[in-house]
Structure formats: C-alpha cells, structure tokens
C-alpha atoms as a PDB file:
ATOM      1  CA  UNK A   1       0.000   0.000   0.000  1.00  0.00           C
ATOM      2  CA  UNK A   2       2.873   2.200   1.030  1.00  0.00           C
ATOM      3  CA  UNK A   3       4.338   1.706  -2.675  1.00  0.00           C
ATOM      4  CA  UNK A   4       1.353   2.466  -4.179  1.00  0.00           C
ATOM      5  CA  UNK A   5       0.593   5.719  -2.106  1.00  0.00           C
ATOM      6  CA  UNK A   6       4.391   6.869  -3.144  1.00  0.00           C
ATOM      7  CA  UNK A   7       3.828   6.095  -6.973  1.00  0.00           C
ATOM      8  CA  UNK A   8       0.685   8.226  -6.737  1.00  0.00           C
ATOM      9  CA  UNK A   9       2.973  11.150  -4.999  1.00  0.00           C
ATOM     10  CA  UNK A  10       5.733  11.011  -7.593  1.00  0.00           C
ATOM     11  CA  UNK A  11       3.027  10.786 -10.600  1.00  0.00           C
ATOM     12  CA  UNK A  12       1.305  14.123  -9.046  1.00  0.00           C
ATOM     13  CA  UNK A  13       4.721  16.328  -8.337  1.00  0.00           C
ATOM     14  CA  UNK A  14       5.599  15.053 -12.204  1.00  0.00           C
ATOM     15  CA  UNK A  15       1.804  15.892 -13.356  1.00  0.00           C
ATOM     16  CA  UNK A  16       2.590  19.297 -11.810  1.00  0.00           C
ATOM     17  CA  UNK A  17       6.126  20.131 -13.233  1.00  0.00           C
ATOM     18  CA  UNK A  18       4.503  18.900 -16.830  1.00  0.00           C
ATOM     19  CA  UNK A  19       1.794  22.306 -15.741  1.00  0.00           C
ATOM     20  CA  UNK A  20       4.803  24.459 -14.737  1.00  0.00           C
ATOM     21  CA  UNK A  21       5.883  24.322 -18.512  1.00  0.00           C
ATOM     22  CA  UNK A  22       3.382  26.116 -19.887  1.00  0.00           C
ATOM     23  CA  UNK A  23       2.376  28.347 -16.995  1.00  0.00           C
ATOM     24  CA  UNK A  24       5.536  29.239 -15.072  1.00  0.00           C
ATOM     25  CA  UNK A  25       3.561  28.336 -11.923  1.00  0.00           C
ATOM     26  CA  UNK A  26       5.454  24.970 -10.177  1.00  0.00           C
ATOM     27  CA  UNK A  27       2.970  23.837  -7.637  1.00  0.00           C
ATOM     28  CA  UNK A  28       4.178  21.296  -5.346  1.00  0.00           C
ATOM     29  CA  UNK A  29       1.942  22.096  -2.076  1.00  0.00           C
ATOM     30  CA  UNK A  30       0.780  19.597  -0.140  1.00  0.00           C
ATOM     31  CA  UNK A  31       3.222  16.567  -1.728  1.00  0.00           C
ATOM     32  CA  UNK A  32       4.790  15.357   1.616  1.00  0.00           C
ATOM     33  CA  UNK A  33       8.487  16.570   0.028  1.00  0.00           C
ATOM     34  CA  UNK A  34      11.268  16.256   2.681  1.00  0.00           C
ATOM     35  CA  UNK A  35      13.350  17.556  -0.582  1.00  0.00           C
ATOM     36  CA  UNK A  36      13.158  18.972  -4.217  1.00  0.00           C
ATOM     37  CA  UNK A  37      14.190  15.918  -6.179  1.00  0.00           C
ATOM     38  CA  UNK A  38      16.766  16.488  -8.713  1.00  0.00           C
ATOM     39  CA  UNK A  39      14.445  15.234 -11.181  1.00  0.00           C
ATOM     40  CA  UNK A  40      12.142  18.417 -10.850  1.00  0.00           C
ATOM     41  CA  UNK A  41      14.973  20.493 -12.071  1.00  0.00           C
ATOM     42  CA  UNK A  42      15.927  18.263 -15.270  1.00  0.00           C
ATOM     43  CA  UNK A  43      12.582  17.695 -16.238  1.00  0.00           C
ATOM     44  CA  UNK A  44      11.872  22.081 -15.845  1.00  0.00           C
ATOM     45  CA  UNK A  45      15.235  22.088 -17.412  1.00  0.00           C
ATOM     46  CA  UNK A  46      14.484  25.275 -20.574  1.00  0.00           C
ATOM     47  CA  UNK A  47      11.602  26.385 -19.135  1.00  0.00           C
ATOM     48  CA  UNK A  48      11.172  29.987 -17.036  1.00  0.00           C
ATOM     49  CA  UNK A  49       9.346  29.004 -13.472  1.00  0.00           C
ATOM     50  CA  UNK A  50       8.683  32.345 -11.758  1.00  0.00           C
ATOM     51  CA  UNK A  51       6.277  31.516  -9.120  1.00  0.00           C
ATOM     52  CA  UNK A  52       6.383  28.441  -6.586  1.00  0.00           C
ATOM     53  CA  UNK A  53       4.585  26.996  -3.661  1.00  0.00           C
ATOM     54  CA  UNK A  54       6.301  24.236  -1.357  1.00  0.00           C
ATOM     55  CA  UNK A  55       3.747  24.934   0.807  1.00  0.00           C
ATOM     56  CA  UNK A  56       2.807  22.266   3.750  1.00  0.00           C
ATOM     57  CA  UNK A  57       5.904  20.116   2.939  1.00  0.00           C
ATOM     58  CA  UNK A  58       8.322  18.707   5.074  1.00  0.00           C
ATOM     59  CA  UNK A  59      10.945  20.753   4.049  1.00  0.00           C
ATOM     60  CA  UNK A  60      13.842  21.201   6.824  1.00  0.00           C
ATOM     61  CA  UNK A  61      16.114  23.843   4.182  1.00  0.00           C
ATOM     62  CA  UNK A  62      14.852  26.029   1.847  1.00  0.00           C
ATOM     63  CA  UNK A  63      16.057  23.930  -1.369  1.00  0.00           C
ATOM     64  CA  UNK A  64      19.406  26.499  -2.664  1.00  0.00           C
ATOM     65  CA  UNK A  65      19.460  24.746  -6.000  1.00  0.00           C
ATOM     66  CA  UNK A  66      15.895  26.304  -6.538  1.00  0.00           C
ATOM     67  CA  UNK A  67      17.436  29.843  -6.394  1.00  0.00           C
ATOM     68  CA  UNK A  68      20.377  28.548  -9.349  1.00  0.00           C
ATOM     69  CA  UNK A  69      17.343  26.493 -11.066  1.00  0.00           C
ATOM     70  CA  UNK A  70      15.046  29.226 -11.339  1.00  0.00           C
ATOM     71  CA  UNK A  71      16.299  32.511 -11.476  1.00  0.00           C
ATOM     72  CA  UNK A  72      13.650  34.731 -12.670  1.00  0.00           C
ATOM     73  CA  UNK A  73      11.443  33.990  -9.177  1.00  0.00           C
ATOM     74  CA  UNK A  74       9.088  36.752  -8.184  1.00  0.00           C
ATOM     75  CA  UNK A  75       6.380  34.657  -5.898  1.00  0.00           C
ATOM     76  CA  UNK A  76       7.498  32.104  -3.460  1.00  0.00           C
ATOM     77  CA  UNK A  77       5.332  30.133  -0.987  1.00  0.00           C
ATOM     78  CA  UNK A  78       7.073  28.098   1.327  1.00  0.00           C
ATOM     79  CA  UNK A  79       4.253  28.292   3.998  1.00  0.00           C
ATOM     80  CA  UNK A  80       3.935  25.853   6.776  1.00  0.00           C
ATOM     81  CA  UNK A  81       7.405  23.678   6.221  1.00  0.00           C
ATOM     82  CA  UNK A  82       9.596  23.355   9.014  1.00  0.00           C
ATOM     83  CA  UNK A  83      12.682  25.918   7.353  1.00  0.00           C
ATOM     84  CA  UNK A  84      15.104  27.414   9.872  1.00  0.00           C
ATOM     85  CA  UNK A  85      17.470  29.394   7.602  1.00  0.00           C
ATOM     86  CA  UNK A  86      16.972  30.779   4.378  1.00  0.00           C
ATOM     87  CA  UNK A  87      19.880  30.793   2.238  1.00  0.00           C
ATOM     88  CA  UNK A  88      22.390  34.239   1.446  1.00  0.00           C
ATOM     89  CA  UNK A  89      21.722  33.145  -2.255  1.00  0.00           C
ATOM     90  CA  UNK A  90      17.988  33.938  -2.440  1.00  0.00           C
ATOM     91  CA  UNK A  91      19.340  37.232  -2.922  1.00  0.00           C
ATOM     92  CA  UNK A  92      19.939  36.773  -6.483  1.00  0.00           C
ATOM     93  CA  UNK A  93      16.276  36.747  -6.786  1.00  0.00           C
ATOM     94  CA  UNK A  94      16.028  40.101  -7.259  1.00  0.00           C
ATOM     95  CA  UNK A  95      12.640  41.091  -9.205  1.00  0.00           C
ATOM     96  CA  UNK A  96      11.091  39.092  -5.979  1.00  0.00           C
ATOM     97  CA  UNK A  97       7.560  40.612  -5.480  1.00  0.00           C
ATOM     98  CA  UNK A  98       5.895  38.267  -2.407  1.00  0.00           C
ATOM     99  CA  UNK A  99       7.314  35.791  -0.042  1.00  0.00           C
ATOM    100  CA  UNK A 100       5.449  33.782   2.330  1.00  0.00           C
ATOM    101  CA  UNK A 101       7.571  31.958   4.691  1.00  0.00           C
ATOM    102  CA  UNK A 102       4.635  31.680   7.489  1.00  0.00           C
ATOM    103  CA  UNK A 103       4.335  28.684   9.874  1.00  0.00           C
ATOM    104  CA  UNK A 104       8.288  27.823   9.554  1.00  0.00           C
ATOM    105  CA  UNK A 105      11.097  27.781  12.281  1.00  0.00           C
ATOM    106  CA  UNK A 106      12.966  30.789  11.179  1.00  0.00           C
ATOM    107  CA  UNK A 107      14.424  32.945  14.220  1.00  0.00           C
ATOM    108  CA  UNK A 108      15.091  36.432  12.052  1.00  0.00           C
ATOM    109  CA  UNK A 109      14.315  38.078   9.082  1.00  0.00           C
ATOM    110  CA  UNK A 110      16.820  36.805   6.752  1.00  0.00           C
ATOM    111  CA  UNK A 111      19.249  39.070   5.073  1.00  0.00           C
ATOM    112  CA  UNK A 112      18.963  38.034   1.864  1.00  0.00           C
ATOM    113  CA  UNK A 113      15.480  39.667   1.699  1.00  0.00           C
ATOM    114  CA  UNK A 114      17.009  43.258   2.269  1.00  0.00           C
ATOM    115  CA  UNK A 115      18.374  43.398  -1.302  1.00  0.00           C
ATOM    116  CA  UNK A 116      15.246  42.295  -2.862  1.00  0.00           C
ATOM    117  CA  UNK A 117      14.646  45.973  -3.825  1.00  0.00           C
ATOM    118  CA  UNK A 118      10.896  45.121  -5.344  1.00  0.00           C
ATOM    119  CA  UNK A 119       9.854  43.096  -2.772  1.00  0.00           C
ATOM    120  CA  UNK A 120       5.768  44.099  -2.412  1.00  0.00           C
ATOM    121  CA  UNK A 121       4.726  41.308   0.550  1.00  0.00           C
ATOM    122  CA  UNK A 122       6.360  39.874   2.995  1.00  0.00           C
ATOM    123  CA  UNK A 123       4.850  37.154   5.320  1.00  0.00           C
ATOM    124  CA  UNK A 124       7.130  35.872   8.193  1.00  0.00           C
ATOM    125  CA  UNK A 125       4.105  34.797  10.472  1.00  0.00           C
ATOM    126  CA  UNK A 126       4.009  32.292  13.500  1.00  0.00           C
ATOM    127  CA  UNK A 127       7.680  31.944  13.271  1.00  0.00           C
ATOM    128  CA  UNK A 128       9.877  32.589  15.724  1.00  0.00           C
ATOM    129  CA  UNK A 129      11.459  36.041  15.131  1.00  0.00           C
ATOM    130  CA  UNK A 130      11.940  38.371  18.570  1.00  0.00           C
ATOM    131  CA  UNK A 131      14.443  41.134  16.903  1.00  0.00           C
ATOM    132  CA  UNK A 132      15.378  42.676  13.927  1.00  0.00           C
ATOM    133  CA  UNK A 133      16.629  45.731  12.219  1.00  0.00           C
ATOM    134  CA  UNK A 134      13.485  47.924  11.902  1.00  0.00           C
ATOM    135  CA  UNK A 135      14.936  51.059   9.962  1.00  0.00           C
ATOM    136  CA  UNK A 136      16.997  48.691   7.672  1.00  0.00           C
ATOM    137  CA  UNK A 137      13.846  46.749   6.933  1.00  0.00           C
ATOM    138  CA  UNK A 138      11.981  49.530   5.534  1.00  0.00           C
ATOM    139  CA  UNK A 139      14.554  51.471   3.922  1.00  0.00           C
ATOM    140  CA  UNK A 140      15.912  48.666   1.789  1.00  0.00           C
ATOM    141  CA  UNK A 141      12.434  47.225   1.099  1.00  0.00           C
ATOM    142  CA  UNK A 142      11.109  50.752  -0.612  1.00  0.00           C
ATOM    143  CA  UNK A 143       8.375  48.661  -2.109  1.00  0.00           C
ATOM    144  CA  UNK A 144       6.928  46.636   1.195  1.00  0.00           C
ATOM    145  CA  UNK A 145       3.085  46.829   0.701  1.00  0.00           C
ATOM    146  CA  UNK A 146       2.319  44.346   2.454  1.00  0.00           C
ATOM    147  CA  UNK A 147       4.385  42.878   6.180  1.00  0.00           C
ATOM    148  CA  UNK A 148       2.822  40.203   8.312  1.00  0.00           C
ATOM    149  CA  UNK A 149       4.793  39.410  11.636  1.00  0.00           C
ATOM    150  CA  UNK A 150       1.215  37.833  13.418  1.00  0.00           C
ATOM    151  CA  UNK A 151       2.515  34.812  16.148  1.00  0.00           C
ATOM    152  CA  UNK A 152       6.152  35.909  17.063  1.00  0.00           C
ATOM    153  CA  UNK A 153       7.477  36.773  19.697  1.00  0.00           C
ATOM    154  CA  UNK A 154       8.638  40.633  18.945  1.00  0.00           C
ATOM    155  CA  UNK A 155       9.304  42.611  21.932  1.00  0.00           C
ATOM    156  CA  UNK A 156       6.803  45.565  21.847  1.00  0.00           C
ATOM    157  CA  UNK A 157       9.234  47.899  22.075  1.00  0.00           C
ATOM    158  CA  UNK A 158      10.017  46.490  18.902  1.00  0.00           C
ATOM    159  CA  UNK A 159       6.296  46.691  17.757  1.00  0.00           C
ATOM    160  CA  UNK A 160       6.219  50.068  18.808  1.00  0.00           C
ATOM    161  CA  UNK A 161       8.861  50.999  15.992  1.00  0.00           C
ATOM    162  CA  UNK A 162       7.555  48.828  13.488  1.00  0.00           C
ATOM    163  CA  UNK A 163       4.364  50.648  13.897  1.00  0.00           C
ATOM    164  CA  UNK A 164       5.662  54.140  13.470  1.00  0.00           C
ATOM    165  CA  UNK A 165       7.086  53.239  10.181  1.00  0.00           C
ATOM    166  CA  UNK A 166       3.076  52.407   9.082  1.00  0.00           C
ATOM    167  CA  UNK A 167       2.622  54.418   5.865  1.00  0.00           C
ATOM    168  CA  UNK A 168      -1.109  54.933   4.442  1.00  0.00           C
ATOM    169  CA  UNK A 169       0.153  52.254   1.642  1.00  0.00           C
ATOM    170  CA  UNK A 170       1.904  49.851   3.941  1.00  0.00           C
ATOM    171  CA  UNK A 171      -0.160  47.410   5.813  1.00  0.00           C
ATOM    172  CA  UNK A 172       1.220  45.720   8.990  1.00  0.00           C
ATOM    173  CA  UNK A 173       0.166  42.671  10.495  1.00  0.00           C
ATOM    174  CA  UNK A 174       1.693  42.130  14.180  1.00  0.00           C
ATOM    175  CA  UNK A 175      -1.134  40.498  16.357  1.00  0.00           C
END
C-alpha cells in the first residue's frame, strides 16, 4: 500500500512540473516533500518558473538549488514547512515581489530579503522572530506593501517601531 501511495505522490509532483511548462507556476503544495528531487529540475530544465509553492511540505532547508534552477522567481510560498534558515543566495532573486515563509522555524528576518529591492509582501508569520533591524527593513524594502509578523514573539518595544514606520500604503500585520 505504502508503494502504491508513493507512486501516486511522484506521478502528481511530475503531473505538476509537466503544468509548470506552460504556466511558469510549479505547484508542489501539499506533496509530503522532505526535498526537491533532482528530477524536478531536469525535467523544468528550458523552461522559465517564476512563481512556486512548497507549501505544507516537510521541508527542513529552503532547497538552494531552486534559487540557481530558477532565477527569474518573483512569488514564493514556502508556507507551513519546518525551514530554519533561508539561504544568502535567495538574494539573487532580485525582481522578488511576495514571499510567504509563514508557519516555519525561522528565528530572524533573513538578510537576503534586504536586497530584494521590489519586494511588495512579505509574510514571516508564526515563526519565531523576537528582533530585527526595523529602519533597515523599511529602507531597503522601498516597495513593502504588504508585512505580516502575526505569532512571534517581537518585543513591543520592537512593535512600537515597526508601527511608526506604518505608511497609508503599507499594511502591517503584528497580532
């Protein structure tokens, strides 16, 4: 039964790569991945994939051959994986326009995200960040739209100066 239930899971993640071809859009939510088989990235080989969703995986590391792999990324959803660190080479994604890392393990906003200079949402929810650079955050993130920091445990001091940054045009989720 157990090799039946895993040729079903390999048949939908290569179902949904063969959809990534033509829409750019690789969907592998929900698809019990502990990694990103190398035989996602051969069989995408050619093709521009600029949006993804790993979400509700067992993912431990954010995959770093996805950031070589797929270069052109501008949505990522790696909601609801258990992802400590998030690689220095995500950086290269630089026309990056929404990230959701809720529900995750990560302890701080990871630097990589500072030079994503288009950056529009950013979604770090029920992780477990306490502190952070709050002046660098918005000042290298001229774009932010969009910040939700909901289930962490910020100091509210901390709050307090996210808050004051609040523009009419940027909305901030901390509670």
């Amino acid at each position: 039964m157990a090799l039946l239930s895993a040729a079903r899971g390999v048949s939908q993640v290569m179902n949904r790569c063969e959809d990534a071809k033509t829409s750019g859009y690789l969907d592998l939510s929900d698809c019990m991945l502990m990694y990103i088989a190398d035989a996602i990235y051969l069989v995408l080989k050619g093709y521009d994939v600029n949006k993804c969703s790993l979400k509700n995986n067992n993912l431990k590391k954010f995959p770093k051959k996805m950031i070589e792999k797929f270069p052109s990324m501008i949505i990522l959803n790696a909601e609801g994986n258990e992802i400590e660190e998030i690689p220095d080479e995500m950086s290269s994604w630089t026309q990056m326009k929404g990230i959701n890392l809720s529900r995750n393990k990560i302890s701080e906003i990871p630097v990589c995200i500072f030079g994503m200079k288009n950056l529009a949402i950013l979604d770090l929810s029920m992780n477990n960040i306490q502190d952070f650079d709050v002046p660098r955050l918005f000042s290298e993130l001229p774009k932010l739209k969009q910040l939700n920091l909901t289930g962490n445990p910020v100091a509210s001091v901390k709050k307090d100066e996210i808050i004051s940054f609040a523009t009419t045009d940027l909305v901030i989720k901390l509670e």
